[in-house]
Protein backbone atom coordinates (compact mmCIF):
# COMPACT_ATOMS: atom_id res chain seq x y z
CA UNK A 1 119.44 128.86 118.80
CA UNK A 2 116.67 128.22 116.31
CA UNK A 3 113.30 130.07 116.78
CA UNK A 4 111.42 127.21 117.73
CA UNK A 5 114.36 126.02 119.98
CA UNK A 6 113.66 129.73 121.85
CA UNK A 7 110.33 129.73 122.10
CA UNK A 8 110.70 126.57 124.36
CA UNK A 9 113.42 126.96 126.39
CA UNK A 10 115.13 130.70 126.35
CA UNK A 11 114.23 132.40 129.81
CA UNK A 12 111.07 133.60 129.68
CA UNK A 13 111.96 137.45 130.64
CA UNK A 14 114.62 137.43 127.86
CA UNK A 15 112.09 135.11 125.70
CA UNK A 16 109.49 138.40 126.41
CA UNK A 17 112.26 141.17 125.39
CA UNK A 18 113.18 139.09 122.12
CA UNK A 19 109.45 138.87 121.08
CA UNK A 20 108.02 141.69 122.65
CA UNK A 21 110.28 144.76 122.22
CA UNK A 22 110.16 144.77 118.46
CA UNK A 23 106.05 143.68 118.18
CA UNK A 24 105.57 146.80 120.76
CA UNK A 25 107.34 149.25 118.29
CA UNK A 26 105.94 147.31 115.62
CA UNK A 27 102.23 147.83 116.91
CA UNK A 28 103.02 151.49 117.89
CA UNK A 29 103.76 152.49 114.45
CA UNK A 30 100.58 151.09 113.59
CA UNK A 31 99.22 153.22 115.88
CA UNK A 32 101.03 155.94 114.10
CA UNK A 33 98.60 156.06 111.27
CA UNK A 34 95.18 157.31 112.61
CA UNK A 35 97.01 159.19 115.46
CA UNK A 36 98.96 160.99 113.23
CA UNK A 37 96.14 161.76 110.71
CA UNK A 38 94.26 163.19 113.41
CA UNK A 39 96.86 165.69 115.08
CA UNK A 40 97.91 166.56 112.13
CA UNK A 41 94.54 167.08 111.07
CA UNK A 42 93.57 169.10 113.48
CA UNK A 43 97.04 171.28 113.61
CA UNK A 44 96.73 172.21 109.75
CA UNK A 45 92.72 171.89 108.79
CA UNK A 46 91.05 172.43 112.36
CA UNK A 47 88.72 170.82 114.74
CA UNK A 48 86.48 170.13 112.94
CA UNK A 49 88.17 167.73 110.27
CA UNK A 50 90.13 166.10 113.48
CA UNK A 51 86.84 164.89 114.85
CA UNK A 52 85.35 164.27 111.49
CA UNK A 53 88.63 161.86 111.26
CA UNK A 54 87.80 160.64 114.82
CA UNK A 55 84.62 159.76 113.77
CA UNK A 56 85.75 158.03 110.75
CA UNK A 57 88.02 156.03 112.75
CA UNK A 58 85.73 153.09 114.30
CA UNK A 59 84.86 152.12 110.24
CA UNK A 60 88.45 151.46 109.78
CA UNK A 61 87.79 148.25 112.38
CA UNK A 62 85.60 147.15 109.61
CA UNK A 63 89.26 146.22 107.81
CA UNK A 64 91.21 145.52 111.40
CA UNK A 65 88.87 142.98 112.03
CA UNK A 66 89.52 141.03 109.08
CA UNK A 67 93.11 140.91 109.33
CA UNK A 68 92.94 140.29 112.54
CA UNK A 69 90.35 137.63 111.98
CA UNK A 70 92.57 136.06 109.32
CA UNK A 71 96.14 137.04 111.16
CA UNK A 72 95.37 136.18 114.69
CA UNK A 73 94.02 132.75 114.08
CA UNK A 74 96.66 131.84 111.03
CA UNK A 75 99.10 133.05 113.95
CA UNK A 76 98.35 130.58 115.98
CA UNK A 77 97.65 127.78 113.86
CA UNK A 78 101.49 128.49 113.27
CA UNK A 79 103.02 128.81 116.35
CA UNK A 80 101.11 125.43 117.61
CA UNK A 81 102.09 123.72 114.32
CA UNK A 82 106.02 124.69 115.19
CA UNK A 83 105.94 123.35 118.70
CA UNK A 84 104.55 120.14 117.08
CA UNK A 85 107.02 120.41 114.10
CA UNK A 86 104.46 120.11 111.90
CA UNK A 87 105.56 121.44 108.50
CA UNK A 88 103.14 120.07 106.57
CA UNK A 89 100.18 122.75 108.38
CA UNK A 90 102.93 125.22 107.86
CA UNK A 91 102.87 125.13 104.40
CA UNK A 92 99.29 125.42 104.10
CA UNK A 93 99.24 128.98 105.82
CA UNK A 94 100.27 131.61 103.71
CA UNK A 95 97.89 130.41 100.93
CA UNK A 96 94.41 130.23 102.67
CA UNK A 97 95.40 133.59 104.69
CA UNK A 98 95.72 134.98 100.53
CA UNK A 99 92.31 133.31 99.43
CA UNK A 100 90.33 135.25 102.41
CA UNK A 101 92.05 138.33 102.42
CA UNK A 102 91.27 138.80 98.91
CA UNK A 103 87.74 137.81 98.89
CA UNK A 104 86.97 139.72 102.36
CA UNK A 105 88.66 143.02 101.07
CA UNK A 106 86.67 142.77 97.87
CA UNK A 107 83.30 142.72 99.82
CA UNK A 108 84.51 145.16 102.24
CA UNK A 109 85.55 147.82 99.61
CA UNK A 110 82.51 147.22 97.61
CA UNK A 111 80.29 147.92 100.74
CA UNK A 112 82.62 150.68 101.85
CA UNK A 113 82.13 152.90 98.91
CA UNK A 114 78.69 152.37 98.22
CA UNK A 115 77.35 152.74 102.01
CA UNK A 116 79.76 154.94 103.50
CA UNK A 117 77.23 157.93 103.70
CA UNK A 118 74.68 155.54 105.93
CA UNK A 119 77.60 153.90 108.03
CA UNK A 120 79.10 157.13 109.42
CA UNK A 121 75.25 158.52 109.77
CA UNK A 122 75.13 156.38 113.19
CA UNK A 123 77.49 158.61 114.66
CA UNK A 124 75.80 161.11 115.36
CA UNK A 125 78.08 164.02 114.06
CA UNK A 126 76.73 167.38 112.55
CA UNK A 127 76.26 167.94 108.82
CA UNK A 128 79.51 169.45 108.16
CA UNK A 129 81.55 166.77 110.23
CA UNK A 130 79.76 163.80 108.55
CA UNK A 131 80.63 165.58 105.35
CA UNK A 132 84.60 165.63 106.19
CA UNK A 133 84.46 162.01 107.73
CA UNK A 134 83.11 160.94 104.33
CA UNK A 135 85.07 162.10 102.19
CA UNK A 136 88.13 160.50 104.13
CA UNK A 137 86.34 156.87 104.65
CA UNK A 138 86.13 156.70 100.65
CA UNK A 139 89.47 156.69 100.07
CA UNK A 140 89.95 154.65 102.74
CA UNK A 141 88.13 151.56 101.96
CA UNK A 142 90.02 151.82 98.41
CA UNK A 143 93.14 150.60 100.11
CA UNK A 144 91.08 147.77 102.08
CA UNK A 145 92.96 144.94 100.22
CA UNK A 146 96.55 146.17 101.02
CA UNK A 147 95.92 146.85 104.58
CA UNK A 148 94.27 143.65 105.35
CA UNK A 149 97.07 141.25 103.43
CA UNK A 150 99.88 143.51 105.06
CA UNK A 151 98.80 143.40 108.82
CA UNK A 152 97.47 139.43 108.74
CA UNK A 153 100.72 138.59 107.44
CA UNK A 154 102.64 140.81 109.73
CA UNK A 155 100.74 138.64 112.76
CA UNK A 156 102.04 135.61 110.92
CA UNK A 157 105.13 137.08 111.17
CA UNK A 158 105.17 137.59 114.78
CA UNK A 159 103.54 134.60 115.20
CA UNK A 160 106.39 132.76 113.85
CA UNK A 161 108.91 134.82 115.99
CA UNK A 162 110.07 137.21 113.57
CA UNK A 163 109.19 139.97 115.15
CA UNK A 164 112.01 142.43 114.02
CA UNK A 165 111.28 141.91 110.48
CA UNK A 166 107.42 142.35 111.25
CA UNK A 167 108.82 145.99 112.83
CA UNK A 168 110.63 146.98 110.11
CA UNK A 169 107.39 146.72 107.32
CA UNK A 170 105.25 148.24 109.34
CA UNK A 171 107.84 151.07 110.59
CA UNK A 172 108.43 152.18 106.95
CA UNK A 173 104.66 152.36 106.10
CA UNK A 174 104.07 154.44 109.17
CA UNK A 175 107.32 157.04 108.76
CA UNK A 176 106.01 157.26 104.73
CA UNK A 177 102.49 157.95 106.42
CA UNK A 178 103.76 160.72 108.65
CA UNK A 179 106.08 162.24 105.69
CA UNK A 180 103.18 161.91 103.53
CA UNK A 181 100.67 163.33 105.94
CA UNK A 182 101.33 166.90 106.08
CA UNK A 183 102.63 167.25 102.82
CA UNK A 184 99.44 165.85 100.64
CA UNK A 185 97.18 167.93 103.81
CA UNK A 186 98.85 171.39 102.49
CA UNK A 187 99.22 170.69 99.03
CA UNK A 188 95.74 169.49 97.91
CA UNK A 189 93.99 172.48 100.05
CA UNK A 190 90.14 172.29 100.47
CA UNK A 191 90.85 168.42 99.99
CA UNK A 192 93.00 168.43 102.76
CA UNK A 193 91.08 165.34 103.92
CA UNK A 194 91.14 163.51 101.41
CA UNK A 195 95.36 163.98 101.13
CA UNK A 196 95.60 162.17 104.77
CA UNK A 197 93.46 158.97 103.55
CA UNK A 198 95.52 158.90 100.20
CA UNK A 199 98.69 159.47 102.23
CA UNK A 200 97.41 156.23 103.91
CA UNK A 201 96.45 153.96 101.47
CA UNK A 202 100.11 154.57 99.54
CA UNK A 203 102.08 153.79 102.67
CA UNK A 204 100.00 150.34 102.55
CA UNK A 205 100.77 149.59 99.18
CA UNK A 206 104.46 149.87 99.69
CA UNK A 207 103.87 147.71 102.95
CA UNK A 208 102.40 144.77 100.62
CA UNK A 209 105.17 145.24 97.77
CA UNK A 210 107.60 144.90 100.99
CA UNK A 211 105.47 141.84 102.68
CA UNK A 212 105.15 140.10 99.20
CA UNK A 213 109.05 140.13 99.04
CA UNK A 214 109.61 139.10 102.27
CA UNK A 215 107.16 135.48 102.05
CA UNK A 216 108.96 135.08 98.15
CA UNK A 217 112.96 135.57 99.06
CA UNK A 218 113.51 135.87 103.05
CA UNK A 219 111.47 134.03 104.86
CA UNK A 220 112.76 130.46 105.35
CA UNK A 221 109.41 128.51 107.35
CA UNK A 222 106.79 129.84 105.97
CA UNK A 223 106.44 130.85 101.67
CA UNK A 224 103.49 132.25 99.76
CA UNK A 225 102.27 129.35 97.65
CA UNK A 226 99.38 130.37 95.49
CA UNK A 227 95.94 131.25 96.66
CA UNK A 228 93.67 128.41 97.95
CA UNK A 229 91.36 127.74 100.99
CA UNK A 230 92.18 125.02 102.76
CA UNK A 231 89.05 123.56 105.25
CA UNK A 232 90.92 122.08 108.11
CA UNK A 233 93.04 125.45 108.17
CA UNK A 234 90.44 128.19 107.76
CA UNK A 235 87.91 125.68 110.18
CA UNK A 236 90.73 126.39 113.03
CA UNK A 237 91.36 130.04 112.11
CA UNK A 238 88.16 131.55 112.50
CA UNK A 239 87.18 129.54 115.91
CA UNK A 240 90.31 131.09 116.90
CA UNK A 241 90.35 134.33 115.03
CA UNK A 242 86.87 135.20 115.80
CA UNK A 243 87.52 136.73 119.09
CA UNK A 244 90.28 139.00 118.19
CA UNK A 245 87.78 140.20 115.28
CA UNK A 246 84.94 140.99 117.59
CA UNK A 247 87.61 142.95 119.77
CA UNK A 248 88.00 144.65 116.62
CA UNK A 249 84.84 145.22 115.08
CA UNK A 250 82.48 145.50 118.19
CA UNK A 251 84.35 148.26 118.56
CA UNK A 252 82.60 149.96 115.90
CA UNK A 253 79.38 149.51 118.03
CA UNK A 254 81.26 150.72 120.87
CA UNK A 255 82.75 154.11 119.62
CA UNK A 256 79.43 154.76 117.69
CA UNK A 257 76.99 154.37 120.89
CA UNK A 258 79.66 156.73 123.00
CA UNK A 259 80.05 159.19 120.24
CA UNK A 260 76.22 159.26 119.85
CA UNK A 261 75.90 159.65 123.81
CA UNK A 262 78.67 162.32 123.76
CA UNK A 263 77.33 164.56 121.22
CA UNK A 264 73.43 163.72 122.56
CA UNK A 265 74.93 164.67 126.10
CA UNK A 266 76.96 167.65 125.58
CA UNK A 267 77.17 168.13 121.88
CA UNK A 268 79.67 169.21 119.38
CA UNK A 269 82.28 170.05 122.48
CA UNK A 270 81.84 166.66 124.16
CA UNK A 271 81.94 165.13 120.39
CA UNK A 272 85.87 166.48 119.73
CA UNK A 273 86.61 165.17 123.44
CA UNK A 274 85.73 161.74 122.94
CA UNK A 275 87.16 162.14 119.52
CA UNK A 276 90.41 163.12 120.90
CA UNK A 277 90.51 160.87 124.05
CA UNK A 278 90.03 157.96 121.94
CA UNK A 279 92.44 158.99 119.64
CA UNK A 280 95.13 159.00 123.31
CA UNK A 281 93.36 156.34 124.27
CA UNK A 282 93.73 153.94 120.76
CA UNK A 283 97.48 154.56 120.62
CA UNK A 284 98.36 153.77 124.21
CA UNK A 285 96.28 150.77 124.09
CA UNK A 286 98.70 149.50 121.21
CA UNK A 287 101.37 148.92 122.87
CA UNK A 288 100.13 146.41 125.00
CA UNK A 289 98.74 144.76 121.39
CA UNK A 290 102.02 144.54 120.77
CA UNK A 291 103.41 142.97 123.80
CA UNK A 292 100.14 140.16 123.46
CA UNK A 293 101.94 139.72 119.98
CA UNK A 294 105.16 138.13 121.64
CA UNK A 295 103.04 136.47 124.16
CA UNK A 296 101.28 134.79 121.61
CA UNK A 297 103.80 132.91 120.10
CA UNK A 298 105.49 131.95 123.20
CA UNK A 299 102.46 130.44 124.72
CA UNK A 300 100.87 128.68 121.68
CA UNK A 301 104.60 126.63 120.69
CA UNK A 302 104.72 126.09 125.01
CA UNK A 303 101.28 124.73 124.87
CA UNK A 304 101.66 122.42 121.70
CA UNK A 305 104.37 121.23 123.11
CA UNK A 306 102.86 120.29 126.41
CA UNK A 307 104.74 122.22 128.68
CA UNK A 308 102.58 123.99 131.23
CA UNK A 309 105.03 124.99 133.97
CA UNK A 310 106.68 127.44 131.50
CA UNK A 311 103.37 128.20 130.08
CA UNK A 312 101.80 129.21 133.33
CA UNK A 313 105.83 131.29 133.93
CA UNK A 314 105.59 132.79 130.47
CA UNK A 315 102.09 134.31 131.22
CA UNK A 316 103.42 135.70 134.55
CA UNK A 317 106.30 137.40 133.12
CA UNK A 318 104.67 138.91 130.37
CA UNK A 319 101.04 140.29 132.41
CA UNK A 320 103.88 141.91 135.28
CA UNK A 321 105.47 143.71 132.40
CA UNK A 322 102.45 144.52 130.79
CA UNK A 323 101.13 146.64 133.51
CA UNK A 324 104.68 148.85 133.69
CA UNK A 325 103.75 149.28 130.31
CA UNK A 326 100.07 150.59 130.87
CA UNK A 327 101.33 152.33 133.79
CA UNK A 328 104.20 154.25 131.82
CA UNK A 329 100.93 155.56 129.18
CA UNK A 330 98.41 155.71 132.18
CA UNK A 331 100.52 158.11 134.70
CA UNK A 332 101.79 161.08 132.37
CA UNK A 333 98.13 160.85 130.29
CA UNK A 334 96.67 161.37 133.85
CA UNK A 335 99.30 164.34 134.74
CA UNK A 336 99.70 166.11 131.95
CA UNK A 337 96.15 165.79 130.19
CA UNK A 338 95.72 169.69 129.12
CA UNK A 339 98.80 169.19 127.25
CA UNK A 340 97.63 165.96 125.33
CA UNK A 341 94.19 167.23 124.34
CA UNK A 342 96.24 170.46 123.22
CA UNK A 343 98.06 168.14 120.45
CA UNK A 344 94.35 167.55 118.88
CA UNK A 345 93.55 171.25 118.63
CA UNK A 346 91.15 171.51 121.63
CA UNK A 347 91.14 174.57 123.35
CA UNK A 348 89.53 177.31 125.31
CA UNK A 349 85.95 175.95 127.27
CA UNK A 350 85.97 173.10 125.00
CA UNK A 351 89.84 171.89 126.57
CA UNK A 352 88.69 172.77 129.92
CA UNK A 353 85.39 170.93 130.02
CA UNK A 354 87.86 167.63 128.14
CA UNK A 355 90.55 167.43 131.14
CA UNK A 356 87.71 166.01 133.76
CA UNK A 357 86.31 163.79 131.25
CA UNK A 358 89.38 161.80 130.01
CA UNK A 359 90.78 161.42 133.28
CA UNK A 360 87.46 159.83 134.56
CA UNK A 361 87.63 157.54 130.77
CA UNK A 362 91.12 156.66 131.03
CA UNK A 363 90.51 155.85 134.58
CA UNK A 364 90.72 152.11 134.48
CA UNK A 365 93.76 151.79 131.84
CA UNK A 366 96.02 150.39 134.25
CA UNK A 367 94.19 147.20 133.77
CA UNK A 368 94.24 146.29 130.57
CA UNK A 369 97.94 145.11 130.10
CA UNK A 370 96.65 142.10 132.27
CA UNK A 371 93.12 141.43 130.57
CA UNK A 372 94.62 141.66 126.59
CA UNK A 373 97.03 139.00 127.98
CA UNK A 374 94.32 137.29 129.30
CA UNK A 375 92.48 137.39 126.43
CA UNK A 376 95.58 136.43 123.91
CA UNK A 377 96.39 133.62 126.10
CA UNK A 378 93.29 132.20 125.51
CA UNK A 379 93.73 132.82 121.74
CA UNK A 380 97.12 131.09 121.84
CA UNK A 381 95.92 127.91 123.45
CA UNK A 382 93.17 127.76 120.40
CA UNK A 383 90.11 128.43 123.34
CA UNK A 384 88.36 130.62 121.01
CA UNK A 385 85.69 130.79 123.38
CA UNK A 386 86.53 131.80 126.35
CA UNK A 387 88.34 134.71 124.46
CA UNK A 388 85.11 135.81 122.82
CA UNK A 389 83.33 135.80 126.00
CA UNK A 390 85.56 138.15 127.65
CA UNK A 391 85.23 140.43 124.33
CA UNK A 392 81.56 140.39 124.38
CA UNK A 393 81.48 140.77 127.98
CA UNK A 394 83.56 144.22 127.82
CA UNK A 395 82.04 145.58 124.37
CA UNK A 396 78.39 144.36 124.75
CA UNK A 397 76.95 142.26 127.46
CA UNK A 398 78.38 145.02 130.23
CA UNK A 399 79.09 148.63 127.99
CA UNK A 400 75.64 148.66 126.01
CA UNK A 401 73.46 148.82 129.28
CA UNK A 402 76.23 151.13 130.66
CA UNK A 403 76.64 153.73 128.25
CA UNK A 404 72.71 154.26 127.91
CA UNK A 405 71.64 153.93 131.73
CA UNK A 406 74.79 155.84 133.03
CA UNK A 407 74.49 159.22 131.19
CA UNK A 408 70.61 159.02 132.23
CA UNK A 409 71.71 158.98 136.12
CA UNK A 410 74.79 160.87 135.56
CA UNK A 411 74.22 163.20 132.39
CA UNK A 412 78.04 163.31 130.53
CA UNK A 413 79.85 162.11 133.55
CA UNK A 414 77.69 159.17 132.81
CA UNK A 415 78.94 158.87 129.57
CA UNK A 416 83.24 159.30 130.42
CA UNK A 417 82.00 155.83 132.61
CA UNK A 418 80.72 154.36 130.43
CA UNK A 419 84.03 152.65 129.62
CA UNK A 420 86.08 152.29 132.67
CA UNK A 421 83.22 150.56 134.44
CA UNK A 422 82.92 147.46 132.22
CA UNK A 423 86.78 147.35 131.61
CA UNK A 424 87.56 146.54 135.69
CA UNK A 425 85.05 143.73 135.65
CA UNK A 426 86.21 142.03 132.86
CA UNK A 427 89.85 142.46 133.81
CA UNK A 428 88.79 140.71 137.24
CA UNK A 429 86.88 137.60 135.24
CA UNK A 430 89.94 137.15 133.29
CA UNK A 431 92.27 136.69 135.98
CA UNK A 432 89.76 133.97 137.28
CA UNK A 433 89.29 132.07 134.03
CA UNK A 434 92.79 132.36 133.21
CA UNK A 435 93.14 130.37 136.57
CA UNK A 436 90.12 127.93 136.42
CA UNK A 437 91.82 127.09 132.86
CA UNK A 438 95.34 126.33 133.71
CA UNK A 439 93.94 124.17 136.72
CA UNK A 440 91.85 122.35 134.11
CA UNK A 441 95.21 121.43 131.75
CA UNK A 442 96.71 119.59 134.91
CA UNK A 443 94.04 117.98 134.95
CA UNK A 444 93.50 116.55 131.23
């Protein structure tokens, strides 16, 4: 059966395996990178450079917003265009997701180096940490380019169904990444820091020699044709886009006001707990990422095709699933919690003060397998806005008043709900808009 022929009529739990297996393993060895950077960080150079990597962590959404940006909305442009059988959008793809990658990475990496001192100031680390965190970002931002053209193309990947071959690019940058990790860690000593974010930015390269290949020689639908923006394409992509890059960047704004209330609250401790938590916290969350990856596809090439019964059976499938898969992250994290802040190097007062506070910020996990989907169904269907508003809802409109009245009423408490809080209301308004909206296409 061809891949469009599957998108519209295999069953939709076997549909959901097919897609979503392979994106979720994908996604998770994404999630390899800054997880593994920081345990291993904080096994072989201490706390101190596993929080200043913690803290260093919310710029690198600076680069995941642009290829998500660019990947998410090319992603769905495609999966649309295939349940239309439109070739001729196809072809346009590849090339305008090249012109803005390039010219996005350039500014990013330019800004990067020269303000990376003032950006990771915000957070509200000591000297010494900022120092660290610094020192990592650098190098960092030098690999801005390959990271950005490897994971948007990887979502156009996925978007077209491939998700396998999406899995195995990103699985070899990751397993280089954690080969690389602890060897460049011991072996450049007091730079210890520096040999995780170069360990880093060479997995990436190899990822865009391997992605490069792939668009030239493999891939059958969609090719790399030159560089060029193309109006009608890159109009669509960001109204699309746009929302999965706020999820990504606003959480820079996030991270840095709960990192500034955590070490204002209970200082250095309560710094490395939020470090670490959001470290558990990041990599669980991926998972479901990579589930909204198959859903994606299935819904957009559903949806251009007109067929709303199996659009509104798809979604159901895939948001039942995607809350076994919170759960199976949510449960153990909530059981065995001394054990997982253990892995980041916290011990002593500093582990027992952490095991109250994650469980009350992890709190409200269970959730979010149904509000991503929410939110990437509304991505897949092209309603750009109704996707940002649930993103600006959860990481502005309701967290900024949270995180700065609740630590007032509630000192650090305050601040572990901070997150939780805003994350059950906006799972519950997008349940109804996911409703209001399917109603509406019965209608049209």
């Amino acid at each position: 059966m061809e891949k469009e022929d599957k998108l519209l009529k295999e069953k939709p739990f076997k549909l959901m395996l097919e897609l979503s297996v392979p994106a979720i393993i994908g996604m998770v060895v994404i999630g390899l990178y800054p997880l593994m950077d920081g345990i291993f960080a904080g096994q072989i150079l201490g706390q101190q450079a596993m929080t200043a990597v913690g803290i260093a962590m919310p710029m690198t959404y600076i680069n995941s917003g642009i290829s998500t940006l660019i990947g998410v909305g090319s992603a769905s442009i495609l999966s649309r265009a295939m349940g239309r059988k439109d070739q001729q959008t196809i072809d346009k793809i590849m090339s305008n997701l090249l012109f803005w990658v390039v010219l996005l990475s350039a500014i990013v990496t330019v800004l990067g180096l020269v303000f990376t001192n003032q950006l990771l100031s915000i957070m509200g680390a000591t000297p010494d940490i900022q120092t660290l965190a610094v020192r990592y970002m650098k190098i960092i931002f030098i690999g801005s380019l390959f990271v950005n053209f490897t994971q948007a193309s990887n979502m156009v990947l996925r978007g077209e169904g491939l998700m396998k071959d999406a899995m195995i690019i990103m699985g070899t940058g990751a397993l280089i990444n954690i080969v690389l990790d602890p060897i460049f860690m011991r072996a450049m000593g007091d730079s210890g820091i520096e040999g995780a974010a170069i360990a880093t930015v060479i997995a990436q390269v190899i990822q865009t020699l391997m992605t490069i290949y792939y668009f030239k020689k493999k891939n059958k639908t969609v090719k790399i044709k030159g560089i060029k923006a193309n109006k009608a394409i890159y109009n669509e992509m960001f109204g699309v886009g746009v929302s999965a890059m706020l999820f990504q960047v606003l959480s820079i704004l996030q991270q840095t006001l709960l990192y500034n209330s955590a070490f204002a609250n209970g200082g250095e401790s309560a710094g490395s707990i939020i470090a670490a938590s959001l470290r558990v916290f990041s990599f669980s969350f991926i998972p479901l990422w990579g589930m909204s990856q198959g859903l994606q596809p299935a819904i957009g090439a559903n949806f251009g095709a007109k067929n709303y019964d199996r659009v509104k059976e798809i979604f159901k499938v895939f948001t039942i699933n995607a809350t076994i898969l919170a759960a199976t992250f949510w449960i153990p994290s909530l059981i065995f919690t001394g054990k997982l802040l253990g892995l980041f190097g916290l011990e002593g007062q500093v582990l027992i003060q952490g095991i109250p506070g994650f469980r009350i910020f992890y709190s409200a996990f269970i959730t979010y397998g149904i509000m991503i989907m929410c939110i990437t169904f509304f991505q897949a269907v092209g309603n750009g806005k109704s996707a940002g508003l649930l993103v600006m809802l959860r990481q502005i409109i309701l967290f900024v008043p949270a995180v700065f009245i609740l630590p007032k009423l509630l000192g650090l408490t305050g601040v572990w709900l901070a997150e939780p809080i805003p994350d059950f209301i906006v799972f519950l308004i997008g349940l109804w808009k996911y409703k209001k909206t399917i109603r509406n296409f019965y209608q049209a």
